[in-house]
Protein backbone atom coordinates (compact mmCIF):
# COMPACT_ATOMS: atom_id res chain seq x y z
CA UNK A 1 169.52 172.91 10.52
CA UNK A 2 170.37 169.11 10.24
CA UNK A 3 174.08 168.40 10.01
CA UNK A 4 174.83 164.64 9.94
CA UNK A 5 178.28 164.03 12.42
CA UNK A 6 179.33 161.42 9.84
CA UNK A 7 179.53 163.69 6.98
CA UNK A 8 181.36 166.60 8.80
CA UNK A 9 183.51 167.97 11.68
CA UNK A 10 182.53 167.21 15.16
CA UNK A 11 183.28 171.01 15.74
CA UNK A 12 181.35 172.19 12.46
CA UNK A 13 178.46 170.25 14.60
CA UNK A 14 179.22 171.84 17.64
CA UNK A 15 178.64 175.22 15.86
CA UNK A 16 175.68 174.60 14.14
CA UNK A 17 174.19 173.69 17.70
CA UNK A 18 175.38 177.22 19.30
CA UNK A 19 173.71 178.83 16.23
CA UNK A 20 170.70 177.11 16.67
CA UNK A 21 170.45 177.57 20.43
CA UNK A 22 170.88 181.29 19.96
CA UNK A 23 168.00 181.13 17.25
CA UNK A 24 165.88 179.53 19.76
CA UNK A 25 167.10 182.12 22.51
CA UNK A 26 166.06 184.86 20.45
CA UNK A 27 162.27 183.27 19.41
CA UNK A 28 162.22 183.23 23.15
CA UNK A 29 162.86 186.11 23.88
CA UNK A 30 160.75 187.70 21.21
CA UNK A 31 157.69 185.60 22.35
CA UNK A 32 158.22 186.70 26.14
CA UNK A 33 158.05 190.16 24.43
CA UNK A 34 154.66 190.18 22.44
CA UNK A 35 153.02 188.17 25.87
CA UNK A 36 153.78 191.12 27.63
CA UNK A 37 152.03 193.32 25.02
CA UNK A 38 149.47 191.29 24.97
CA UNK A 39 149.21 191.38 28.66
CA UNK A 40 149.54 194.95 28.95
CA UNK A 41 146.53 195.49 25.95
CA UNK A 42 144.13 193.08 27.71
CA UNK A 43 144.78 195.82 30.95
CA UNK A 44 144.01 198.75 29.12
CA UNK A 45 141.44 197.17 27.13
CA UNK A 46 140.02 195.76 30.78
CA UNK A 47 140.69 199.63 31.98
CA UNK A 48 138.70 200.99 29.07
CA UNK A 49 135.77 199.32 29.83
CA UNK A 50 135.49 200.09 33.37
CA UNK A 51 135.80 204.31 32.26
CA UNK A 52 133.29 202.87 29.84
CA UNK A 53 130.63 201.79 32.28
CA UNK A 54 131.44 204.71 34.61
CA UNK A 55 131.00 206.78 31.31
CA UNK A 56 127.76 205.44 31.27
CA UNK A 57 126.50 205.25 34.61
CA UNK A 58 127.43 209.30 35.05
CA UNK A 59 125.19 209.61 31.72
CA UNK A 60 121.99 207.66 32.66
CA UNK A 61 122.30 209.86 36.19
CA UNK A 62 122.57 212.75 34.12
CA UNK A 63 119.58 211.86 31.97
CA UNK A 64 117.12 210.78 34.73
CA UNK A 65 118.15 213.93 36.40
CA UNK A 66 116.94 216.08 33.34
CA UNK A 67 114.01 213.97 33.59
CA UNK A 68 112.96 215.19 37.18
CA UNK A 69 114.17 218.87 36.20
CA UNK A 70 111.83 218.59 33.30
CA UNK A 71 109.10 217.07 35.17
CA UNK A 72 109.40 219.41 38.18
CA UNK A 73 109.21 222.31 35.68
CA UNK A 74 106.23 220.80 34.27
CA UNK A 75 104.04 220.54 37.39
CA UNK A 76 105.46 223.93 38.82
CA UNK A 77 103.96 225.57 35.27
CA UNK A 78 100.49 223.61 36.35
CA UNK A 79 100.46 224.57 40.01
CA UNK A 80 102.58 228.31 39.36
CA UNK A 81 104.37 230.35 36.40
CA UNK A 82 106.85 230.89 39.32
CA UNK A 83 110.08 229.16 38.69
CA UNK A 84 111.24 226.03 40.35
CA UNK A 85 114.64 224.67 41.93
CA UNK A 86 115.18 221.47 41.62
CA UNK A 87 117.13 219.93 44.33
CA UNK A 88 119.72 217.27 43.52
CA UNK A 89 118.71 213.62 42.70
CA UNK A 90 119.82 211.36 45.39
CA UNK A 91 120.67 208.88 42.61
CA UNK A 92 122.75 211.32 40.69
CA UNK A 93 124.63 212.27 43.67
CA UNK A 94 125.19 208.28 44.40
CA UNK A 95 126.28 207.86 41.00
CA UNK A 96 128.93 210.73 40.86
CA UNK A 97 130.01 209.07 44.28
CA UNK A 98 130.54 205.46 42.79
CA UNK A 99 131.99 206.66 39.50
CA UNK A 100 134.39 208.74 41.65
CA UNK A 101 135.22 206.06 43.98
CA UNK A 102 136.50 203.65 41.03
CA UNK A 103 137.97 206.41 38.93
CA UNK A 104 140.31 206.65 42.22
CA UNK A 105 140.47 202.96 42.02
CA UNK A 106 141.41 203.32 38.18
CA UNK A 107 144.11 206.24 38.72
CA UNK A 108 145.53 204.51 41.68
């Protein structure tokens, strides 16, 4: 808002100043607002991905471990009907530890 001091009241001025500086107060403090959201999406965005990758760590143990079951059954059934155990995949075990470790991390 221009308001020429020639044309009108030095206190008319004054007031179109104060209305303008509260205009500009409250842009300000509407913009501090949205940085914040946009601070606080890029964390959970940032948090999403990490439950992402563990997500799909946990899954790729999971498959290579029905891989070895599968296997093992497979050569049992050559060498014996009998039926097999198969004992836990040090991999899938180290995977469920790391996953847990930053899901911890995440949470805390």
């Amino acid at each position: 808002m221009l308001v020429s001091s020639e044309t009108t009241s030095p206190a008319l001025v004054e007031r179109a100043r104060d209305v303008q500086s509260r205009a500009d107060a409250k842009r300000q403090v509407i913009a501090d607002q949205q940085w914040k959201t946009v601070q606080e999406e890029d964390r959970q965005n940032r948090q999403l991905l990490e439950l992402s990758e563990q997500i799909l760590d946990l899954t790729k143990a999971v498959h290579a471990y029905a891989n070895a079951a599968v296997e093992a059954r497979r050569l049992a059934g050559a060498h014996d009907a009998g039926a097999v155990a198969v004992p836990p995949l040090p991999e899938v075990a180290h995977a469920h530890q790391d996953a847990s470790r930053r899901v911890q991390g995440v949470e805390g």
